[in-house]
N, C-alpha and C. Protein backbone atom coordinates (compact mmCIF):
# COMPACT_ATOMS: atom_id res chain seq x y z
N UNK A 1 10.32 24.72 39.36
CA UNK A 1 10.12 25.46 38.12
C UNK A 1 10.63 26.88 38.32
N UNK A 2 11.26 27.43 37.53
CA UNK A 2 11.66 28.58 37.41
C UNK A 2 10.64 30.33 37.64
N UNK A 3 10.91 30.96 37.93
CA UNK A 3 10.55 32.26 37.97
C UNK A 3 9.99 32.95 36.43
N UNK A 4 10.92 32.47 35.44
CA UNK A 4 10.74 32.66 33.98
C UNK A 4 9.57 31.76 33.63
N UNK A 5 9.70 30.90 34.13
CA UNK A 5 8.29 29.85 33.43
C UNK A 5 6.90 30.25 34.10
N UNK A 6 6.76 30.49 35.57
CA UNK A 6 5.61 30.93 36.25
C UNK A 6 5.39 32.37 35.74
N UNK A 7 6.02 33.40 35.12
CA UNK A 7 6.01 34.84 34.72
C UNK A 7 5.04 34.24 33.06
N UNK A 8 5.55 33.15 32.51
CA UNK A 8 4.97 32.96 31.55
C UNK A 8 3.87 32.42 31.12
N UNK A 9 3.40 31.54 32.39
CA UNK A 9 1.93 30.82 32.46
C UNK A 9 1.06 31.97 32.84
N UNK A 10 1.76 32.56 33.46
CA UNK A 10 0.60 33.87 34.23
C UNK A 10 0.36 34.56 33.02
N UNK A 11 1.51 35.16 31.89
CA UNK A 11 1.20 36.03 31.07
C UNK A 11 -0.02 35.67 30.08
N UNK A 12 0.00 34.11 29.74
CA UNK A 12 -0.47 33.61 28.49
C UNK A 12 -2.05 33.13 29.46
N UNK A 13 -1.91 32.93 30.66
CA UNK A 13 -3.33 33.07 31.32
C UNK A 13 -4.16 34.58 30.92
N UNK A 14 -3.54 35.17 31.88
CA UNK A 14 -3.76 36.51 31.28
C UNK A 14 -4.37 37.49 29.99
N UNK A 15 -3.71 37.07 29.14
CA UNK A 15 -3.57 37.06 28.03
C UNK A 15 -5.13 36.34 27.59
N UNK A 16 -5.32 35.09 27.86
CA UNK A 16 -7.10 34.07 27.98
C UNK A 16 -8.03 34.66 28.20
N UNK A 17 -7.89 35.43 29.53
CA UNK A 17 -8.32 35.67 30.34
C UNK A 17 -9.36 37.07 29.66
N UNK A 18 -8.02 37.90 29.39
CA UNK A 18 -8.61 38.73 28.51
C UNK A 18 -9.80 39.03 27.30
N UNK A 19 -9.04 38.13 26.72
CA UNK A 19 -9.53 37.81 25.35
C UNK A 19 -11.21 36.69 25.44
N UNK A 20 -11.55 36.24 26.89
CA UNK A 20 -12.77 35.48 26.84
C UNK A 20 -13.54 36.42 28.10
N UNK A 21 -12.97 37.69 28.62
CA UNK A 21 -13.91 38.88 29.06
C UNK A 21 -14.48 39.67 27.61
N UNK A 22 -13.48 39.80 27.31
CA UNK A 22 -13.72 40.84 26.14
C UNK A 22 -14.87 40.33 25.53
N UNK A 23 -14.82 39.24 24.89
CA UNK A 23 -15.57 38.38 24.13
C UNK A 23 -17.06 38.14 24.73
N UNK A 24 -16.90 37.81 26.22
CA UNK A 24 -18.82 37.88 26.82
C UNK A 24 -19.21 39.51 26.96
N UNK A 25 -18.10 40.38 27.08
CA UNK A 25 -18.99 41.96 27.42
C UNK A 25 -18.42 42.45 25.80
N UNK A 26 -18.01 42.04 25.06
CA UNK A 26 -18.40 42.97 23.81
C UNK A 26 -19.50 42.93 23.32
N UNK A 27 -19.84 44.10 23.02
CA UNK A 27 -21.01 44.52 22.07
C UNK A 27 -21.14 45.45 21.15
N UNK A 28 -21.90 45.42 20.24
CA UNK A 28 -21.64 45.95 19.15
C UNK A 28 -22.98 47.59 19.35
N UNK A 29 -21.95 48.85 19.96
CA UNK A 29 -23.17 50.00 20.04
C UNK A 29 -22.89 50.40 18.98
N UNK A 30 -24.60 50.69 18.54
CA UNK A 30 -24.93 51.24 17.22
C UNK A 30 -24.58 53.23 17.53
N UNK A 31 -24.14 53.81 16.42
CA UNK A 31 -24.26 54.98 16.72
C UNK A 31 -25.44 55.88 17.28
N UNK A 32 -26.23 55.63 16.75
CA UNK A 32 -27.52 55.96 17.10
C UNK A 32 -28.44 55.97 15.21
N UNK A 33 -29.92 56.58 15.61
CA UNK A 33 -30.57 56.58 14.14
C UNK A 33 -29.85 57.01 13.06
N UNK A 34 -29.21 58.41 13.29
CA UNK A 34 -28.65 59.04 12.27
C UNK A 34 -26.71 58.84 12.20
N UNK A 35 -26.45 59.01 11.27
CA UNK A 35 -24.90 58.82 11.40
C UNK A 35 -24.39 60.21 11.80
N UNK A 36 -23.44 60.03 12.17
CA UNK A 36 -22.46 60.84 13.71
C UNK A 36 -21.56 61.50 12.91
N UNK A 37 -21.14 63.25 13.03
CA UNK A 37 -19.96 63.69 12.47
C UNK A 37 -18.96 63.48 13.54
N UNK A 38 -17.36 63.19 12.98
CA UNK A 38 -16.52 62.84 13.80
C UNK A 38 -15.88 64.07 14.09
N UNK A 39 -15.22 64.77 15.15
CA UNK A 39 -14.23 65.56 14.81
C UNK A 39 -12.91 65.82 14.05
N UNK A 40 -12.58 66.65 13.69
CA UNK A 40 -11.52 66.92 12.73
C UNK A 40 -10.06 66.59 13.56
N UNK A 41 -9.90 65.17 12.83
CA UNK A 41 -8.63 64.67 13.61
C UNK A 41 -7.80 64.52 12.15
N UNK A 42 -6.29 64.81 12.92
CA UNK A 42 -5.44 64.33 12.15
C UNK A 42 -4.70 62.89 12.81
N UNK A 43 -4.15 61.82 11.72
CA UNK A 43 -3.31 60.87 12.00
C UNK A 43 -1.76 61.08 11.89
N UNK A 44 -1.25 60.53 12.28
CA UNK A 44 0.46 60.70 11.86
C UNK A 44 1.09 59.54 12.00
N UNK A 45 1.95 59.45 10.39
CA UNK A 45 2.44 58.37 10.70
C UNK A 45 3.04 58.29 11.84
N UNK A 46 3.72 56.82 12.11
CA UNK A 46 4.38 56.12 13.32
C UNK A 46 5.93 57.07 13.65
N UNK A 47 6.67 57.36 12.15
CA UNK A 47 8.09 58.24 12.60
C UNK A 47 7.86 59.51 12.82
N UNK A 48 6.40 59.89 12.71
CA UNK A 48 6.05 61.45 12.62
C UNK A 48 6.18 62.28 12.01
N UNK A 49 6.59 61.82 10.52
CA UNK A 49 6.81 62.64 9.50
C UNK A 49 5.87 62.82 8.70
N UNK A 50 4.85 62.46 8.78
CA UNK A 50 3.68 62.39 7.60
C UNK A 50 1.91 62.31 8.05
N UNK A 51 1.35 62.53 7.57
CA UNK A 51 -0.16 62.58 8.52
C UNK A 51 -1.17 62.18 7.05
N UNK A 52 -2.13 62.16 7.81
CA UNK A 52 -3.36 62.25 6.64
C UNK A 52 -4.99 62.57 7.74
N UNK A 53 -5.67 63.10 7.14
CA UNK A 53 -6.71 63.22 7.83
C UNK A 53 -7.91 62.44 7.28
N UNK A 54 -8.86 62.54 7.99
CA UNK A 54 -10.27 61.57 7.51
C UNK A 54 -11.03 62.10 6.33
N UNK A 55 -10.92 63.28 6.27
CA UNK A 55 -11.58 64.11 4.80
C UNK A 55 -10.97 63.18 3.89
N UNK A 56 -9.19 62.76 3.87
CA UNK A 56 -8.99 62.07 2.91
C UNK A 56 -9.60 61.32 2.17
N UNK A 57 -10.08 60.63 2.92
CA UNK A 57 -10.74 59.22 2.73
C UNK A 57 -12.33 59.28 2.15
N UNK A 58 -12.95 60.55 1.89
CA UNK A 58 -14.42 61.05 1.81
C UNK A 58 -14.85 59.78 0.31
N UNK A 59 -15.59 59.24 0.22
CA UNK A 59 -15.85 58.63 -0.98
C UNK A 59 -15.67 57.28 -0.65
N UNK A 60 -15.02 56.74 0.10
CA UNK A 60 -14.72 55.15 0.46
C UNK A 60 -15.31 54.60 1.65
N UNK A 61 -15.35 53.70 1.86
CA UNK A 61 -15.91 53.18 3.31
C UNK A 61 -14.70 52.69 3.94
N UNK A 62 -14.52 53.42 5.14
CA UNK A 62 -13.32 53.14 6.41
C UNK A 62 -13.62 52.61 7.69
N UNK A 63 -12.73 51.78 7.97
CA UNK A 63 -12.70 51.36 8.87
C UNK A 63 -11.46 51.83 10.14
N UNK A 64 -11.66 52.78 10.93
CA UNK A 64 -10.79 53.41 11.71
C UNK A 64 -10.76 52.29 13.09
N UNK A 65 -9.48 51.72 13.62
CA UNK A 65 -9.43 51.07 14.33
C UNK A 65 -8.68 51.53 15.40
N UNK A 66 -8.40 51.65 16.71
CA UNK A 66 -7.39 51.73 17.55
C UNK A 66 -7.32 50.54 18.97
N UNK A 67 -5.87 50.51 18.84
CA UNK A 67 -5.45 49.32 19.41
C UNK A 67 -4.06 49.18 20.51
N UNK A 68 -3.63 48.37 21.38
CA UNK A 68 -2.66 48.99 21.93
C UNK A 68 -1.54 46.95 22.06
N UNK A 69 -0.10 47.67 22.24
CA UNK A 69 0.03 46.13 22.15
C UNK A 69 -0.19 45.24 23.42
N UNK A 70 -0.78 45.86 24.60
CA UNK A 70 -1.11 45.53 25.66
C UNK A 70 -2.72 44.79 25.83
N UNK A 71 -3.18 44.62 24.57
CA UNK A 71 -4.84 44.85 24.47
C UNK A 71 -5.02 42.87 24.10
N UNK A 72 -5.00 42.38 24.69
CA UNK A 72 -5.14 40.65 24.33
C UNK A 72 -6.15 40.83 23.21
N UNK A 73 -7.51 41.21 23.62
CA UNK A 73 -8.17 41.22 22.23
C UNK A 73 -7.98 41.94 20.95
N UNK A 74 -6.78 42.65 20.94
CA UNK A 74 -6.51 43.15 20.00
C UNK A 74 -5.42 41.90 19.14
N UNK A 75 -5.40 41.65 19.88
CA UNK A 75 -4.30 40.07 19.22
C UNK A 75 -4.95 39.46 18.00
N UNK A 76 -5.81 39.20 18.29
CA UNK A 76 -6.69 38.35 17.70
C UNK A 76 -7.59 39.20 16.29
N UNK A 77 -7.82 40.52 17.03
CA UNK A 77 -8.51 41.24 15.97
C UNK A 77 -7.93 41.58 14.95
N UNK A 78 -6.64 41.98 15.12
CA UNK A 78 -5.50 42.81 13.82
C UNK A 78 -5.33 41.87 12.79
N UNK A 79 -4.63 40.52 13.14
CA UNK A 79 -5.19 39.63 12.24
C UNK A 79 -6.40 39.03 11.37
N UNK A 80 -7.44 39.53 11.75
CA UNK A 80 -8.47 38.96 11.21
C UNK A 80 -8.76 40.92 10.34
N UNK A 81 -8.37 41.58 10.97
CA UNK A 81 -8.49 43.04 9.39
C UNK A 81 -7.40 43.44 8.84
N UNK A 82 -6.22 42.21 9.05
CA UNK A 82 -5.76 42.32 7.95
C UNK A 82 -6.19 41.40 7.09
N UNK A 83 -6.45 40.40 7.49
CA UNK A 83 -7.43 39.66 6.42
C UNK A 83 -8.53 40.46 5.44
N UNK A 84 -9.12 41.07 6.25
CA UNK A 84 -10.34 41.89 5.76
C UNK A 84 -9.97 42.85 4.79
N UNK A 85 -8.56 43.49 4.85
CA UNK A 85 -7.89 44.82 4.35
C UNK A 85 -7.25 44.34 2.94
N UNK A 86 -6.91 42.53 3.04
CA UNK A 86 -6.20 42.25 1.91
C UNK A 86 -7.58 41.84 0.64
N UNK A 87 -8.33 41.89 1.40
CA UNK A 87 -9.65 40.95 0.73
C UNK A 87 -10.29 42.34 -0.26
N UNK A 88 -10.76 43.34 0.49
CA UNK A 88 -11.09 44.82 0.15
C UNK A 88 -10.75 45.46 -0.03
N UNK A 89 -9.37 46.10 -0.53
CA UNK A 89 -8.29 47.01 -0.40
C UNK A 89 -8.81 47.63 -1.99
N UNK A 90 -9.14 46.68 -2.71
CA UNK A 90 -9.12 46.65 -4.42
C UNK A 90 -10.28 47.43 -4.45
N UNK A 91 -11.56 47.07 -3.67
CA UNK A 91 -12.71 47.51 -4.01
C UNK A 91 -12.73 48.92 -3.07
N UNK A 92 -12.19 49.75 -2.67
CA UNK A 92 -12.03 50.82 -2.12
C UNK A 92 -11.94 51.05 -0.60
N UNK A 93 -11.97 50.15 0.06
CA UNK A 93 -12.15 49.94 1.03
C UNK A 93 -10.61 50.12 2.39
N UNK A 94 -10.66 51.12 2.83
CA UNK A 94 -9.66 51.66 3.89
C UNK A 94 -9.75 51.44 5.36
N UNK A 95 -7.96 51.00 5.64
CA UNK A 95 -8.08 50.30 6.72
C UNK A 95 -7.03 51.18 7.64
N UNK A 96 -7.47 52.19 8.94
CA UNK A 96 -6.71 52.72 9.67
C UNK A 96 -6.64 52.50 10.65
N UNK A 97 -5.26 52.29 10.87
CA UNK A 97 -4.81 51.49 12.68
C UNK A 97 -4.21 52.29 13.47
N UNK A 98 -5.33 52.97 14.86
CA UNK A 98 -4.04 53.53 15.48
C UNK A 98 -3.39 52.88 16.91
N UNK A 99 -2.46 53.40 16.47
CA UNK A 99 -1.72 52.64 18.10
C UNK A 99 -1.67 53.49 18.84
N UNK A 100 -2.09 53.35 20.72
CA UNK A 100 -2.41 54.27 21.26
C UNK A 100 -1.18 53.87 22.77
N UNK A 101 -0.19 53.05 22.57
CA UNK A 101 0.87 53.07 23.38
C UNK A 101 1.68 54.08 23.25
N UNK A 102 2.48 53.91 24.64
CA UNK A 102 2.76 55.06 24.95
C UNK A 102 4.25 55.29 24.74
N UNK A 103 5.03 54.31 23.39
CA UNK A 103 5.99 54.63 22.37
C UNK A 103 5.48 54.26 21.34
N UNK A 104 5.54 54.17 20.20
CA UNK A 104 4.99 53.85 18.86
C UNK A 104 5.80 52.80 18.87
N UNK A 105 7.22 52.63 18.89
CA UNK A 105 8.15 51.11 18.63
C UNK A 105 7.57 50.09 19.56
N UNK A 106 7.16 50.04 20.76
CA UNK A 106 6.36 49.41 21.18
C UNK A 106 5.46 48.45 20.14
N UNK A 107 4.46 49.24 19.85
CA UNK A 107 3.69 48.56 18.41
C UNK A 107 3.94 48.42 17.69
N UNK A 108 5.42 48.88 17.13
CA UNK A 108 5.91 48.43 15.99
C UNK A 108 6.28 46.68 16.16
N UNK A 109 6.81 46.98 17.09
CA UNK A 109 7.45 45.19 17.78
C UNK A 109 6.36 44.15 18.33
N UNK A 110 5.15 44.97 18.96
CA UNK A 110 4.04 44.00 18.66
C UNK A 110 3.20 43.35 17.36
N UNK A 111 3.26 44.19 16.15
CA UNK A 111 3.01 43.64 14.65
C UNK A 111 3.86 42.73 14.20
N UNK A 112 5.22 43.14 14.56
CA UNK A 112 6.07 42.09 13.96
C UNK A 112 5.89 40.26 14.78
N UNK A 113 5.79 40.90 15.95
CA UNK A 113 5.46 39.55 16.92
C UNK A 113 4.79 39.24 16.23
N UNK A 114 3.28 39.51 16.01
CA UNK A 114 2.02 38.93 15.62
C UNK A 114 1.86 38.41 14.16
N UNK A 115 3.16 38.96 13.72
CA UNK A 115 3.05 38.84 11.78
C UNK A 115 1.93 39.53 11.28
N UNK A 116 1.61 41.07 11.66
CA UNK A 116 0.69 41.92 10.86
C UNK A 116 1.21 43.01 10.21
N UNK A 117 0.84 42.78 8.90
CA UNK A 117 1.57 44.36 8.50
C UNK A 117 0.10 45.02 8.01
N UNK A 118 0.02 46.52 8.84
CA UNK A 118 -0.80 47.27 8.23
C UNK A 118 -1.08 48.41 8.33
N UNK A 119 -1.62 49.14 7.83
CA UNK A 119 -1.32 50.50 7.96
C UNK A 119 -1.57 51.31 9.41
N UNK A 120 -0.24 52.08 10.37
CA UNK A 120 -0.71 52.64 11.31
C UNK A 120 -0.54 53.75 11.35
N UNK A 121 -1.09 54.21 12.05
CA UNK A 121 -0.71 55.89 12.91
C UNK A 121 -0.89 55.98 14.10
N UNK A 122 -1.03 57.06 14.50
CA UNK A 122 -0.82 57.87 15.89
C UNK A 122 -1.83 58.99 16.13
N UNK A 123 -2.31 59.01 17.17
CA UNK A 123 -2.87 59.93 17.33
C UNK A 123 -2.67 60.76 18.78
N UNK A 124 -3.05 62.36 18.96
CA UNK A 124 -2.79 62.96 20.21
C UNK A 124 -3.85 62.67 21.16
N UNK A 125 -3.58 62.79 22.31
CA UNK A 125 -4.17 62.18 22.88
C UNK A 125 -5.67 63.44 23.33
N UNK A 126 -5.58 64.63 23.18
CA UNK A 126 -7.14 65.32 22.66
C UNK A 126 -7.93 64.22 22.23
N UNK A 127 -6.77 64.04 20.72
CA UNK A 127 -8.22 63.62 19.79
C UNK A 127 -8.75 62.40 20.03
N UNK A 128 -7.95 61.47 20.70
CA UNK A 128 -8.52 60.25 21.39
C UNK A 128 -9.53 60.55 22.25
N UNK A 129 -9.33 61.53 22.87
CA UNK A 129 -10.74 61.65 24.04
C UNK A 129 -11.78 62.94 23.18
N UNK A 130 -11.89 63.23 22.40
CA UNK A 130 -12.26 63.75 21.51
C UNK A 130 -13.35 62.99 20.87
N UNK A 131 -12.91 61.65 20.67
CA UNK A 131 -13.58 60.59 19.60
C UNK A 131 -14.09 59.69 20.72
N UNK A 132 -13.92 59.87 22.40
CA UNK A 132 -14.56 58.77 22.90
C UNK A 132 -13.99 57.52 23.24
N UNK A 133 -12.79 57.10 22.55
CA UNK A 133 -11.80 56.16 22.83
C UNK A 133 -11.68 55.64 24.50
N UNK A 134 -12.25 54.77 24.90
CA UNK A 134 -12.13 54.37 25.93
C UNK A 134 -12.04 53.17 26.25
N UNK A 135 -11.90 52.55 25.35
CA UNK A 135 -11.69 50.70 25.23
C UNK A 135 -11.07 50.82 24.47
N UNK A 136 -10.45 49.39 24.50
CA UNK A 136 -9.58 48.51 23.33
C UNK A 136 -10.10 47.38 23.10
N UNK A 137 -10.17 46.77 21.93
CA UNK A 137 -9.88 47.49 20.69
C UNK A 137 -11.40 48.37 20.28
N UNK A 138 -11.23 49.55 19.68
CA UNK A 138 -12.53 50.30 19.64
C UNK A 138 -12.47 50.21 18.07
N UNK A 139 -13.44 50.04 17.48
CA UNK A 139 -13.89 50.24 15.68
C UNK A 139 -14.87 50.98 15.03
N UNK A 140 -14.15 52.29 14.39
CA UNK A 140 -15.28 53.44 14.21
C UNK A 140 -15.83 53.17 12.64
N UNK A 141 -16.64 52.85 11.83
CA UNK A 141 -16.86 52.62 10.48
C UNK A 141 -17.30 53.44 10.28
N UNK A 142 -17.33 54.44 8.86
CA UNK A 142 -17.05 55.85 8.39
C UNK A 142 -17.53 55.52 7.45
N UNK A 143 -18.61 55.94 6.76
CA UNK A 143 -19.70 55.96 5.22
C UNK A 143 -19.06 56.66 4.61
N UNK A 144 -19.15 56.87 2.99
CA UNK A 144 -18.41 57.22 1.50
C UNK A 144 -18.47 59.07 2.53
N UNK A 145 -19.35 59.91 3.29
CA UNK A 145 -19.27 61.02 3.59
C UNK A 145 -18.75 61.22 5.12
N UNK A 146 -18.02 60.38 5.30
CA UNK A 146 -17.41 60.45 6.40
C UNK A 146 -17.49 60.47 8.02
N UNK A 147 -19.31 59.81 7.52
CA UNK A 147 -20.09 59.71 8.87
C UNK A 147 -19.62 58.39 9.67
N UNK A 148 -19.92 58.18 11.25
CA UNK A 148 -19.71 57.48 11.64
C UNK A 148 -20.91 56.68 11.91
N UNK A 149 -20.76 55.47 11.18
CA UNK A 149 -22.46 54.52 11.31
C UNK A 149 -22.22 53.60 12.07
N UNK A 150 -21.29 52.95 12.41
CA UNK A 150 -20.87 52.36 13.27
C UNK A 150 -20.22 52.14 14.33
N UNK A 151 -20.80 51.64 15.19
CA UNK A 151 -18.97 51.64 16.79
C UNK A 151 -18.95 50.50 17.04
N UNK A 152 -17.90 50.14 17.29
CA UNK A 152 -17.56 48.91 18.18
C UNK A 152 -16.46 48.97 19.35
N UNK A 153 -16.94 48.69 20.77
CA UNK A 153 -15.97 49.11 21.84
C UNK A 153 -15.93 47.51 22.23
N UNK A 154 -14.47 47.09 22.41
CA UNK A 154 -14.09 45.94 22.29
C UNK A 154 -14.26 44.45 21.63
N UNK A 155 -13.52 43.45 21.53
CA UNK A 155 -13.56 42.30 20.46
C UNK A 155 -15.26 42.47 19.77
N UNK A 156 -15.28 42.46 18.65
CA UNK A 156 -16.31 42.03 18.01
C UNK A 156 -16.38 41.05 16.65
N UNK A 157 -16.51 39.34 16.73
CA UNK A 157 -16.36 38.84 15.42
C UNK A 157 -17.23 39.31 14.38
N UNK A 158 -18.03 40.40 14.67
CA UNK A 158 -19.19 41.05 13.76
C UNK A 158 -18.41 41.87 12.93
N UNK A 159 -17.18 42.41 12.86
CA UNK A 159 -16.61 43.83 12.59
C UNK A 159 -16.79 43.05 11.00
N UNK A 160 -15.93 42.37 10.77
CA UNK A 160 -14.80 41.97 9.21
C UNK A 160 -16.73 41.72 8.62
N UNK A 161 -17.88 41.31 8.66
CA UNK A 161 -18.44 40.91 8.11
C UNK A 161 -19.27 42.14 7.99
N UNK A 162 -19.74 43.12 8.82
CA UNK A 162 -20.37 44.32 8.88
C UNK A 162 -19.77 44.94 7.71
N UNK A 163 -18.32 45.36 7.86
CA UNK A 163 -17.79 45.99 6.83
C UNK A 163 -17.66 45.04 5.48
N UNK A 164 -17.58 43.76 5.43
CA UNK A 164 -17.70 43.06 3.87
C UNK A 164 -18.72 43.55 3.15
N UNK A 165 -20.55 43.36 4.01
CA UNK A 165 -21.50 43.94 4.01
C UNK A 165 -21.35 45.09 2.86
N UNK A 166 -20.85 46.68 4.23
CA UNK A 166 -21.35 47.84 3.99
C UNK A 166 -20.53 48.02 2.70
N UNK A 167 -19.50 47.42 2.33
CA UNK A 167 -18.88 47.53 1.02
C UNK A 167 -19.53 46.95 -0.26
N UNK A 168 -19.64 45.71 -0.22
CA UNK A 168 -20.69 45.45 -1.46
C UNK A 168 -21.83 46.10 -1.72
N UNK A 169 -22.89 46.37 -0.36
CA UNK A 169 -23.44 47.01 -0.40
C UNK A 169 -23.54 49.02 -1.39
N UNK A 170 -22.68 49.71 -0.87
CA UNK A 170 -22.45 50.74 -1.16
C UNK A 170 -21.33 50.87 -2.34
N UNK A 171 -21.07 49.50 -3.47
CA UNK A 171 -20.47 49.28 -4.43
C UNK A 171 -19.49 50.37 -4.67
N UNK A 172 -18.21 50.16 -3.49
CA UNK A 172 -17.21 51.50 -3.26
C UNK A 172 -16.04 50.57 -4.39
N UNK A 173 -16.25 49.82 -5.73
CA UNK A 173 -15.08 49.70 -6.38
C UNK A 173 -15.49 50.65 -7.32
N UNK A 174 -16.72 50.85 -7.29
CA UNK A 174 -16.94 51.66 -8.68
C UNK A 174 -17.14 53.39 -8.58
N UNK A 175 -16.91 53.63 -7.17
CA UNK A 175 -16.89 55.47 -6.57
C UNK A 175 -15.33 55.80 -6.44
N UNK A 176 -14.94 56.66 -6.59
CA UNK A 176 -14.14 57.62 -6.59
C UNK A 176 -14.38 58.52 -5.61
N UNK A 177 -12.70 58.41 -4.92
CA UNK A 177 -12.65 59.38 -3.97
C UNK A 177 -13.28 60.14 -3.74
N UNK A 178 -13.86 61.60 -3.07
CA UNK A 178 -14.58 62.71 -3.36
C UNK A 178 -13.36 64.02 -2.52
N UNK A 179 -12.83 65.15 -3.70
CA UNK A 179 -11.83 65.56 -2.84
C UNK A 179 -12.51 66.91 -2.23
């Protein structure tokens, strides 16, 4: 057998391997009693021409995600919020992806692999250690005032249903932004 074929059992082991650690040590940490102010980060898009910050978003319930294309459990996750993003998008509900490799085309070419299209950015790497970022995939959920009520540091099948939840719940089709 070839060199190419053993490079490829190892990868897609690997790759398993990942994705069923992740899965017995994920857990879902609560922020604590009260919800958490985040620091004042900006995003930027992927070509670097454009940004938006989290104030944007004040009035909606977000879901801030970061991910890398190296992250097996991120494989699995991006697909399942874009599911979540096409389902909620209507009822106010915001979905931010950052990629935290170390070219952005990198992740551009891992979405396309995976067939995900969704909204990303970038962030510096301050504000990554700023926010605590120390796993992949990490999931920060952000209340209509921009608190952080939720974390999630690696795979969690809890995420897409927490946030279905906190959205019906907090009936964000019928709030308006807050600028």
């Amino acid at each position: 057998m070839s060199l190419a074929y053993h490079r490829a059992v190892i990868r897609r082991l690997g790759v398993r391997l990942s994705v069923a650690l992740a899965v017995l040590l994920a857990g879902v940490l609560h922020v604590g009693a009260e919800p958490t102010a985040l620091p004042d980060v900006t995003l930027q898009t992927l070509d670097g021409k454009g940004s938006v910050t989290l104030d944007e978003f004040r009035g909606r319930t977000v879901l801030l995600t970061f991910w890398a294309s190296w992250c097996g459990p991120c494989r699995i996750e991006l697909p399942e919020l874009q599911a979540l993003y096409s389902e909620l998008a209507g009822e106010g509900f915001v979905l931010l992806t950052v990629n935290v490799d170390t070219f952005p085309e990198v992740g551009v070419r891992f979405l396309d692999q995976i067939g995900v299209a969704l909204p990303v950015y970038r962030m510096h790497q301050r504000d990554l250690v700023a926010l605590g970022i120390n796993a992949l995939p990490t999931n920060i959920v952000l209340d209509h005032d921009g608190l952080a009520v939720q974390v999630y540091r690696g795979y969690s099948p809890a995420v897409p249903e927490y946030i279905r939840r906190l959205v019906q719940e907090t009936g964000d089709s019928d709030r308006e932004p807050s600028d």
